[in-house]
PDB file of N, CA and C in Angstrom:
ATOM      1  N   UNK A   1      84.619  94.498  82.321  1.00  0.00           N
ATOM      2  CA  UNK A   1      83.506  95.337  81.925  1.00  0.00           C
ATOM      3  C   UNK A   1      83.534  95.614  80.431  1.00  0.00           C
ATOM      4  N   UNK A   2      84.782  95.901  80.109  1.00  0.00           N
ATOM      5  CA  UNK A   2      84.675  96.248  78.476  1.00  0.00           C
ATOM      6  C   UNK A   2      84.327  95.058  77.423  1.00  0.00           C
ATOM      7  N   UNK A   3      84.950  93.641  78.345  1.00  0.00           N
ATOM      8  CA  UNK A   3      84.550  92.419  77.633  1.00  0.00           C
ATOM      9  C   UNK A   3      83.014  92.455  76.955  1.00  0.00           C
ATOM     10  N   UNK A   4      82.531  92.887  78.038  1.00  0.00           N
ATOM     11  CA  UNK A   4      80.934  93.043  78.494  1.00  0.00           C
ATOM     12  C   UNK A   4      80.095  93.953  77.349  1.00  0.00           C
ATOM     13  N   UNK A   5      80.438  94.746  77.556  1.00  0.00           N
ATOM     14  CA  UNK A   5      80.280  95.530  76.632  1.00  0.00           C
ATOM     15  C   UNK A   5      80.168  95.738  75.403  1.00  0.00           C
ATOM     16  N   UNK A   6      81.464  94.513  74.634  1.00  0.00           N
ATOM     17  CA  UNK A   6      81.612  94.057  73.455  1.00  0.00           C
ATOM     18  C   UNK A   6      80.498  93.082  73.066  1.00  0.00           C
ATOM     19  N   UNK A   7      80.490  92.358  74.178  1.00  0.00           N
ATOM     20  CA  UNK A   7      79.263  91.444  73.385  1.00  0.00           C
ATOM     21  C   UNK A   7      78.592  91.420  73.589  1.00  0.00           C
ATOM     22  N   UNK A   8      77.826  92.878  74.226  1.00  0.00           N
ATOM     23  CA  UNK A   8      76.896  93.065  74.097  1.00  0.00           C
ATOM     24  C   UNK A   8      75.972  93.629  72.781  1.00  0.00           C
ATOM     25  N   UNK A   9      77.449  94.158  71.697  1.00  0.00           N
ATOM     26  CA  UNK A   9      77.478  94.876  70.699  1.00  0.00           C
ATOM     27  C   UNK A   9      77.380  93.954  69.537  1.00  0.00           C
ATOM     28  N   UNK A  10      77.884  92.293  69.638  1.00  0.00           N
ATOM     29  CA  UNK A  10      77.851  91.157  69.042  1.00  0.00           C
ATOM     30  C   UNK A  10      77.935  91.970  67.663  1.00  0.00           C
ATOM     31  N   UNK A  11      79.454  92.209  67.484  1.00  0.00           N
ATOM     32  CA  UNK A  11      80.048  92.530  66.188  1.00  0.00           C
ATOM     33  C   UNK A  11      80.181  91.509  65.404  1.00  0.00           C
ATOM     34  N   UNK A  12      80.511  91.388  64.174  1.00  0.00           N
ATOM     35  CA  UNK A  12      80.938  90.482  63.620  1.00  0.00           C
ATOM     36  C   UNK A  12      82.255  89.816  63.369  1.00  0.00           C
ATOM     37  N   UNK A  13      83.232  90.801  63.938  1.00  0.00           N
ATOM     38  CA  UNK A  13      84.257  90.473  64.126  1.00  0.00           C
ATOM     39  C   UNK A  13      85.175  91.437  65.358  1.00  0.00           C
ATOM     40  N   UNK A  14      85.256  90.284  66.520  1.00  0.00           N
ATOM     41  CA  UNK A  14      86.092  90.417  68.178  1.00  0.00           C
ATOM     42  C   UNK A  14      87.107  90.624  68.162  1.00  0.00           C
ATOM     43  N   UNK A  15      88.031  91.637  68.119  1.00  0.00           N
ATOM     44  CA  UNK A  15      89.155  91.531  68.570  1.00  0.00           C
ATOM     45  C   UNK A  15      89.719  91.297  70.241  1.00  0.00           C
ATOM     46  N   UNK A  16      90.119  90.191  71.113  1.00  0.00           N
ATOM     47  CA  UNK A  16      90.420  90.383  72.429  1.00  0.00           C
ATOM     48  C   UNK A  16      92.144  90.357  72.842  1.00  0.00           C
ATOM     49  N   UNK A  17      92.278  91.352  73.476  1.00  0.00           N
ATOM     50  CA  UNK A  17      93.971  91.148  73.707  1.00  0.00           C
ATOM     51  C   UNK A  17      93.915  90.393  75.390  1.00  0.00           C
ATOM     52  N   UNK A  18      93.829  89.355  75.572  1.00  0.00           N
ATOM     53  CA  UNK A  18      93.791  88.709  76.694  1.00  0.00           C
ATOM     54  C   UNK A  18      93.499  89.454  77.569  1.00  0.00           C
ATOM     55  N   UNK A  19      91.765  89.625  77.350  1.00  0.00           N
ATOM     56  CA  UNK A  19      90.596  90.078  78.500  1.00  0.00           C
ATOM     57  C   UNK A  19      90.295  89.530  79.757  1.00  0.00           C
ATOM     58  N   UNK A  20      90.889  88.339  80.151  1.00  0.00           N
ATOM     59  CA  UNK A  20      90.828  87.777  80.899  1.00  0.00           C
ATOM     60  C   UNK A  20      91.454  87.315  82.280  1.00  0.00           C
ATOM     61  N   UNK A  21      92.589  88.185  82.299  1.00  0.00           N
ATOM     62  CA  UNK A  21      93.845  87.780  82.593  1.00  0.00           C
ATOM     63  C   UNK A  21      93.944  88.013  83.958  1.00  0.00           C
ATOM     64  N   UNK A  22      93.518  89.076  84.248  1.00  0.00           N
ATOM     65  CA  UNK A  22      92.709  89.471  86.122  1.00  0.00           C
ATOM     66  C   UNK A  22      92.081  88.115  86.920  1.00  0.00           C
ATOM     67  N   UNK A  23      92.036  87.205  86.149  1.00  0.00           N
ATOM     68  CA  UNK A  23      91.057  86.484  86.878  1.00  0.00           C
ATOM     69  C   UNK A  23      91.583  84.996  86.933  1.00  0.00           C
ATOM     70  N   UNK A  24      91.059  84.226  87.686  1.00  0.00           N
ATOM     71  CA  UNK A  24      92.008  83.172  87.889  1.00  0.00           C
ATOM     72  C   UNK A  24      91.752  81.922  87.044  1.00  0.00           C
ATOM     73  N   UNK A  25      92.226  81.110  86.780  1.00  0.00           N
ATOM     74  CA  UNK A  25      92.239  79.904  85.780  1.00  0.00           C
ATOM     75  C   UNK A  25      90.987  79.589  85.587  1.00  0.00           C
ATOM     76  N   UNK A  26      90.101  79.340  86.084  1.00  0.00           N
ATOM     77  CA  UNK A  26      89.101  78.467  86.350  1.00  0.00           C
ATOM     78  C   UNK A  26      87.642  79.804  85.833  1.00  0.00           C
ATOM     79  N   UNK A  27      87.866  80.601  86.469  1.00  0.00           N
ATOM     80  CA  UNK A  27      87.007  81.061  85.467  1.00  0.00           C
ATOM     81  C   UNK A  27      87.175  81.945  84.226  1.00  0.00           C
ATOM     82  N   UNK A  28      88.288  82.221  83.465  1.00  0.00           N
ATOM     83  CA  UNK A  28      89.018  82.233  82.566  1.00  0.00           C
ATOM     84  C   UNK A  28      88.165  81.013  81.484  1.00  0.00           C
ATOM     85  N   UNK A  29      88.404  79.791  82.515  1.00  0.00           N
ATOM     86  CA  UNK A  29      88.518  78.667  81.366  1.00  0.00           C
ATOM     87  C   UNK A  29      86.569  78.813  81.231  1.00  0.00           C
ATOM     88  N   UNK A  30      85.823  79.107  82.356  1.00  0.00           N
ATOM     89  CA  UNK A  30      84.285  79.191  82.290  1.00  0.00           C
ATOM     90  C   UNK A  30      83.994  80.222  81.291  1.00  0.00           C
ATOM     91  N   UNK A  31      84.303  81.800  80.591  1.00  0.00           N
ATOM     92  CA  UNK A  31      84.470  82.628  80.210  1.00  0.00           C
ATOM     93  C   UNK A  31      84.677  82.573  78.844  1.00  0.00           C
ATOM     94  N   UNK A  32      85.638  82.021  78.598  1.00  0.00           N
ATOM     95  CA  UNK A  32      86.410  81.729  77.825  1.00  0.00           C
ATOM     96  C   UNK A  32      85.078  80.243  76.953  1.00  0.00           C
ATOM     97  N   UNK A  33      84.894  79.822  77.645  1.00  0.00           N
ATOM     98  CA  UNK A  33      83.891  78.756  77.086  1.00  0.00           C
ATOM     99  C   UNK A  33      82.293  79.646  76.577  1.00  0.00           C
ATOM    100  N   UNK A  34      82.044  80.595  77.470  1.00  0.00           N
ATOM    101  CA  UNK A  34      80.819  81.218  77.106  1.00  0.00           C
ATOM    102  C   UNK A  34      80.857  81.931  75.854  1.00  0.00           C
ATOM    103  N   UNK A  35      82.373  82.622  75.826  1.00  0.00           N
ATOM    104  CA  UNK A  35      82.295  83.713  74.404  1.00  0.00           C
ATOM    105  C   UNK A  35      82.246  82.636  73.432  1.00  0.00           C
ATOM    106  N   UNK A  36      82.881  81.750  73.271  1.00  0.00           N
ATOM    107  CA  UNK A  36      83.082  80.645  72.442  1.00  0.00           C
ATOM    108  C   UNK A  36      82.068  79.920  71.683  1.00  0.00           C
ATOM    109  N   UNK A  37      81.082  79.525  73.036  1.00  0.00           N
ATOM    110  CA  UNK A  37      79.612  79.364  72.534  1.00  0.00           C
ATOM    111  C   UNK A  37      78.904  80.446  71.768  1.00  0.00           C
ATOM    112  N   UNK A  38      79.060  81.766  72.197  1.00  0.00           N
ATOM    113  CA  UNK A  38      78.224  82.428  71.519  1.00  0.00           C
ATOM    114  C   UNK A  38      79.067  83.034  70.409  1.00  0.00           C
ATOM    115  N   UNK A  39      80.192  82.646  70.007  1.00  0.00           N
ATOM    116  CA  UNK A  39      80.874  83.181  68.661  1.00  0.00           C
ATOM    117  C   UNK A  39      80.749  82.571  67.666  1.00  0.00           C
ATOM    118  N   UNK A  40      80.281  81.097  67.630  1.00  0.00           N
ATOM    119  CA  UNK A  40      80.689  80.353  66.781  1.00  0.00           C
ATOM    120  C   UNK A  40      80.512  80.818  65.030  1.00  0.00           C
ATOM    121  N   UNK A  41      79.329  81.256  65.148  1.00  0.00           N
ATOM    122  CA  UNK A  41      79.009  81.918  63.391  1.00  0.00           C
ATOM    123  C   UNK A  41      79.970  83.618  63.455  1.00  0.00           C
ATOM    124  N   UNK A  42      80.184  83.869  63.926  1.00  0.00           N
ATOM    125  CA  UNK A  42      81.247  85.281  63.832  1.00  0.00           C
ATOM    126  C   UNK A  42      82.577  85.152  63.837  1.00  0.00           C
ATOM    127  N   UNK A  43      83.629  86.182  63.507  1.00  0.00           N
ATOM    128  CA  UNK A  43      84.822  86.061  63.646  1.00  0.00           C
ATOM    129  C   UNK A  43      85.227  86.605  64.866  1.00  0.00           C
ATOM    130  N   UNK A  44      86.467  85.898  65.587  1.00  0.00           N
ATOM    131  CA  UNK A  44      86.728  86.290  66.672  1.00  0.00           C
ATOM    132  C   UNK A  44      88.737  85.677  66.825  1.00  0.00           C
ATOM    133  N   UNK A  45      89.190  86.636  66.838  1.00  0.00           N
ATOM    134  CA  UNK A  45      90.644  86.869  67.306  1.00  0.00           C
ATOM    135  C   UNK A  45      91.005  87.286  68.730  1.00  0.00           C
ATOM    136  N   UNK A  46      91.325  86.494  69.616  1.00  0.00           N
ATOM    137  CA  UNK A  46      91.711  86.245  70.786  1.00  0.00           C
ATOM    138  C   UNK A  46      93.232  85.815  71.277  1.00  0.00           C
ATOM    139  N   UNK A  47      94.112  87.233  71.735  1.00  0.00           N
ATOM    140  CA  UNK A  47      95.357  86.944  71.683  1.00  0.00           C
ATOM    141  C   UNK A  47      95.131  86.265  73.409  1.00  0.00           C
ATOM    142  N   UNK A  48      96.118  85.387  73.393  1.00  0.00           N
ATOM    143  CA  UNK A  48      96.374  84.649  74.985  1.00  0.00           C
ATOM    144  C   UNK A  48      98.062  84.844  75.380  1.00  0.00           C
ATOM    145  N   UNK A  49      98.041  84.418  76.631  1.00  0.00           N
ATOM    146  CA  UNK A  49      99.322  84.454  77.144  1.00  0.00           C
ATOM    147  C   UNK A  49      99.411  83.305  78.242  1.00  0.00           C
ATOM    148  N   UNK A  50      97.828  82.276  78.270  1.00  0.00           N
ATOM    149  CA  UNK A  50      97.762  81.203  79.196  1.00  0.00           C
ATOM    150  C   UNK A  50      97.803  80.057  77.754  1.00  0.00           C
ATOM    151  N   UNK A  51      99.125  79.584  77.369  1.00  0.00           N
ATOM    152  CA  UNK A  51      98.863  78.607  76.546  1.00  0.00           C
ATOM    153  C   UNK A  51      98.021  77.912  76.407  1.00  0.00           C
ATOM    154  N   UNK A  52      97.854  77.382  77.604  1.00  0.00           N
ATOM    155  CA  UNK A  52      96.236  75.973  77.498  1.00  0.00           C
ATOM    156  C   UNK A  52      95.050  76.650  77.320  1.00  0.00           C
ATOM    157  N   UNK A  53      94.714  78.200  77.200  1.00  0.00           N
ATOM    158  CA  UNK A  53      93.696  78.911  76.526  1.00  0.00           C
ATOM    159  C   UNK A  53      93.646  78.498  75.363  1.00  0.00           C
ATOM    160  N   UNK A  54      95.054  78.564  74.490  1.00  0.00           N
ATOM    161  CA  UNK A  54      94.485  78.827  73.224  1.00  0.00           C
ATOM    162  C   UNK A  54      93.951  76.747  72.466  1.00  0.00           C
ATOM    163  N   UNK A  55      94.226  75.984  73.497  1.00  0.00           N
ATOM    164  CA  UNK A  55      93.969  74.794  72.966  1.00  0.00           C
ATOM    165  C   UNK A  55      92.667  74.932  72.780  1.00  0.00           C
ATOM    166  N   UNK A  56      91.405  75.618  72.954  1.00  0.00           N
ATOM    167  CA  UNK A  56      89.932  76.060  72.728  1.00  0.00           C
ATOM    168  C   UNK A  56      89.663  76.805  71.446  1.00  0.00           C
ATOM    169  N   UNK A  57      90.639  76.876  70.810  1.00  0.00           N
ATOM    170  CA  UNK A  57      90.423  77.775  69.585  1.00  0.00           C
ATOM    171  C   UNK A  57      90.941  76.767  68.346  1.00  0.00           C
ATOM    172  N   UNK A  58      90.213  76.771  67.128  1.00  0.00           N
ATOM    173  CA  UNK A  58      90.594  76.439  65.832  1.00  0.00           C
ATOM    174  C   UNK A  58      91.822  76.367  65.596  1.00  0.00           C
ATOM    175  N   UNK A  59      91.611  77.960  65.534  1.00  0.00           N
ATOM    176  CA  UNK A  59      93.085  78.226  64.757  1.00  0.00           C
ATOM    177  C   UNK A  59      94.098  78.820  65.432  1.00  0.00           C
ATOM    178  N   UNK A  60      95.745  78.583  65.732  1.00  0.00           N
ATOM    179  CA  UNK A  60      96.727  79.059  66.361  1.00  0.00           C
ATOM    180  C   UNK A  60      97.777  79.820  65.809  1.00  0.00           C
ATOM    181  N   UNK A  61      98.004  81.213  65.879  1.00  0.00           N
ATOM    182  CA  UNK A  61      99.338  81.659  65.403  1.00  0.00           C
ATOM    183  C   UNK A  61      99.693  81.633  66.803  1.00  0.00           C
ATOM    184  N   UNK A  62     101.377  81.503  66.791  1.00  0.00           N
ATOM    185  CA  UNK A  62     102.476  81.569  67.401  1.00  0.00           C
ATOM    186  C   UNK A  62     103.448  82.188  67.350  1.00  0.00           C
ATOM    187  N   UNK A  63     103.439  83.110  68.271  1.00  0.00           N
ATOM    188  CA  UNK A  63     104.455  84.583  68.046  1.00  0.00           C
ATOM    189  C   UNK A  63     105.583  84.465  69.059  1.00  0.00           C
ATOM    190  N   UNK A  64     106.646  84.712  68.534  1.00  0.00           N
ATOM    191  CA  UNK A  64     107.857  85.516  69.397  1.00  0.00           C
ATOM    192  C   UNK A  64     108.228  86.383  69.142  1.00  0.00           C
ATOM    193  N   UNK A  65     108.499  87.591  69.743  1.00  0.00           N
ATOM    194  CA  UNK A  65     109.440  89.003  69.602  1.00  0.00           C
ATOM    195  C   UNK A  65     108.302  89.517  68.665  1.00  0.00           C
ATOM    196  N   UNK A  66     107.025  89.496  68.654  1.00  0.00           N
ATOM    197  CA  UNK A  66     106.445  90.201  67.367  1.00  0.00           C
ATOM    198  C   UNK A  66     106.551  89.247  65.898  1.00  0.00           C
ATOM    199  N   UNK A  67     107.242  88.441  66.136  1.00  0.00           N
ATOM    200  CA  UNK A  67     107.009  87.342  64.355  1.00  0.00           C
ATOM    201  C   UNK A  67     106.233  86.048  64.575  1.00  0.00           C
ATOM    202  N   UNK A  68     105.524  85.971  63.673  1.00  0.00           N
ATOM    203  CA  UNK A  68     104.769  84.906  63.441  1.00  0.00           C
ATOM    204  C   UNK A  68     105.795  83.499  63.401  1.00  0.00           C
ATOM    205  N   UNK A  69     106.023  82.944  64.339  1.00  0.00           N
ATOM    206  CA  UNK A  69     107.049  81.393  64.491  1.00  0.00           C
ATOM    207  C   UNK A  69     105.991  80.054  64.049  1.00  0.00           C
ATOM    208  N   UNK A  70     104.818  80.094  64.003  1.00  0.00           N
ATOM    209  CA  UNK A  70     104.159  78.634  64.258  1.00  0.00           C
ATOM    210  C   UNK A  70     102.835  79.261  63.902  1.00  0.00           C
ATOM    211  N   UNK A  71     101.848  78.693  62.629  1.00  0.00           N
ATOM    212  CA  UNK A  71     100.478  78.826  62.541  1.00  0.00           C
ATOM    213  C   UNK A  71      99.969  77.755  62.227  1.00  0.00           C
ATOM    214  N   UNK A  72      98.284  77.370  62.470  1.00  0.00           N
ATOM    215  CA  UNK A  72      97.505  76.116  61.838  1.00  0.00           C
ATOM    216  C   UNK A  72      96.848  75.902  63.240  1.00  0.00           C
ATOM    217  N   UNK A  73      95.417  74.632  62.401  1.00  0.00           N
ATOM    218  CA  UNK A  73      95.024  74.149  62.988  1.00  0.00           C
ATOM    219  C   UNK A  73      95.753  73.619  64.688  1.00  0.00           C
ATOM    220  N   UNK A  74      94.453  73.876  65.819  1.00  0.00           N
ATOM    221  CA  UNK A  74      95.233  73.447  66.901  1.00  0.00           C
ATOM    222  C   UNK A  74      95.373  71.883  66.970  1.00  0.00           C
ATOM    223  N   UNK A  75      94.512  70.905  66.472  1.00  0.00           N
ATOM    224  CA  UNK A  75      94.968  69.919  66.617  1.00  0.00           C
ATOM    225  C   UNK A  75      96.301  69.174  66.143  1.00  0.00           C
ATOM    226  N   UNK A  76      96.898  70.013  64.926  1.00  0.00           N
ATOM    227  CA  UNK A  76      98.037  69.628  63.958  1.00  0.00           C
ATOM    228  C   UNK A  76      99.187  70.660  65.050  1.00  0.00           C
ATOM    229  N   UNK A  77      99.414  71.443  65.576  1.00  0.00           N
ATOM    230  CA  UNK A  77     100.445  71.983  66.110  1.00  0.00           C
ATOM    231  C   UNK A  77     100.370  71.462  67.507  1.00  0.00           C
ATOM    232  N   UNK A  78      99.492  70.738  67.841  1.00  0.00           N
ATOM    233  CA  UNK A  78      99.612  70.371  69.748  1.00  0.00           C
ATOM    234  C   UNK A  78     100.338  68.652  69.030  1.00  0.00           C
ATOM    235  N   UNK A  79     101.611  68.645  68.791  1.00  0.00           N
ATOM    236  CA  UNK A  79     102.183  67.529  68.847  1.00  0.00           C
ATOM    237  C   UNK A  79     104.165  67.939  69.012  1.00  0.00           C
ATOM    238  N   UNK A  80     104.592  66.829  69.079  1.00  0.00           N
ATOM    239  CA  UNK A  80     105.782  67.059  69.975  1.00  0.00           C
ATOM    240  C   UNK A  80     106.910  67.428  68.939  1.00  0.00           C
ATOM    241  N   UNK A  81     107.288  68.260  69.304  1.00  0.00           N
ATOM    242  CA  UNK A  81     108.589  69.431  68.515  1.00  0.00           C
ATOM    243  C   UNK A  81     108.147  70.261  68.098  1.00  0.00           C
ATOM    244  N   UNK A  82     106.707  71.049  68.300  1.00  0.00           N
ATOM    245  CA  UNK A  82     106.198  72.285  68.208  1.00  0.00           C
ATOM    246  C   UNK A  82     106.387  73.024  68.547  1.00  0.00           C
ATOM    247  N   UNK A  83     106.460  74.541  68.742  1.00  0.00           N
ATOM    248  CA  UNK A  83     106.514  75.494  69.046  1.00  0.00           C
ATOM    249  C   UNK A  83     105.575  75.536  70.369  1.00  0.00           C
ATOM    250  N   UNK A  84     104.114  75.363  69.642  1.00  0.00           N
ATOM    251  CA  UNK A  84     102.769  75.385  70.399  1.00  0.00           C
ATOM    252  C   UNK A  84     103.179  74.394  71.444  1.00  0.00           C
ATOM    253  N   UNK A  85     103.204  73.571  71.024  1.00  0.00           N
ATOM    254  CA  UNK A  85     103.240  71.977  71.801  1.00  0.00           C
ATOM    255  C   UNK A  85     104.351  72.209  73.248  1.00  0.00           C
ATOM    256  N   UNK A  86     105.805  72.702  72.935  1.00  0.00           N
ATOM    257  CA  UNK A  86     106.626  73.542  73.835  1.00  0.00           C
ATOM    258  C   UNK A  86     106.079  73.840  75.126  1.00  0.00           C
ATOM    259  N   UNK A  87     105.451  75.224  74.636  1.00  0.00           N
ATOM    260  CA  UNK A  87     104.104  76.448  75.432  1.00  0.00           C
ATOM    261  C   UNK A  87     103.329  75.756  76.234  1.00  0.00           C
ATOM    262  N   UNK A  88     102.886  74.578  75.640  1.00  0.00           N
ATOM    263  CA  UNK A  88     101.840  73.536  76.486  1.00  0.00           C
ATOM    264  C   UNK A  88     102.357  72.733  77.640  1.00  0.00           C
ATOM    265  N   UNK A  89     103.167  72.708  77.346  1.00  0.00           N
ATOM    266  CA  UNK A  89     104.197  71.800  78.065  1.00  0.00           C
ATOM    267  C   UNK A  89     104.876  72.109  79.075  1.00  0.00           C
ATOM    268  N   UNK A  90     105.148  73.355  79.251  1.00  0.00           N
ATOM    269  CA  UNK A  90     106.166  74.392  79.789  1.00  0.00           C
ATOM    270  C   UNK A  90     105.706  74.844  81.391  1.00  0.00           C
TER     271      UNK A  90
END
């Protein structure tokens, strides 16, 4: 509901702490595709905890314990001895 709410408000810049997470893969991944479509000209920060979420996004930081371990483009960090790449894998 609060997701809901937010974009309904179509800020210019989203903060989401993995809004999604109640719900099961599949529509996660449908969801997850809709905000996406409608973000594209806005800023939008979307923390995940389903790795293969964040392969839908530009850009990837990679955190452990609270520190930034791994940032960049997702296509340059989804390769093998990554951090990211790991997560994907796992």
């Amino acid at each position: 509901m609060s997701l809901a709410r937010a974009l309904i408000k179509k800020p210019e810049l989203l903060v989401l702490n993995d809004p999604l997470s109640a719900l099961d893969p599949a529509s996660q991944d449908e969801i997850t595709d809709g905000v996406l479509d409608s973000y594209r000209e806005r800023a939008l920060i979307w923390v995940v905890n389903r790795a293969e979420l964040a392969k839908r996004f530009d850009n990837v930081i990679v955190m452990d314990s609270g520190k930034v371990i791994e940032q960049g483009l997702t296509r340059e960090l989804d390769k093998e001895g990554s951090e990211f790449h790991k997560r994907l894998t796992a």
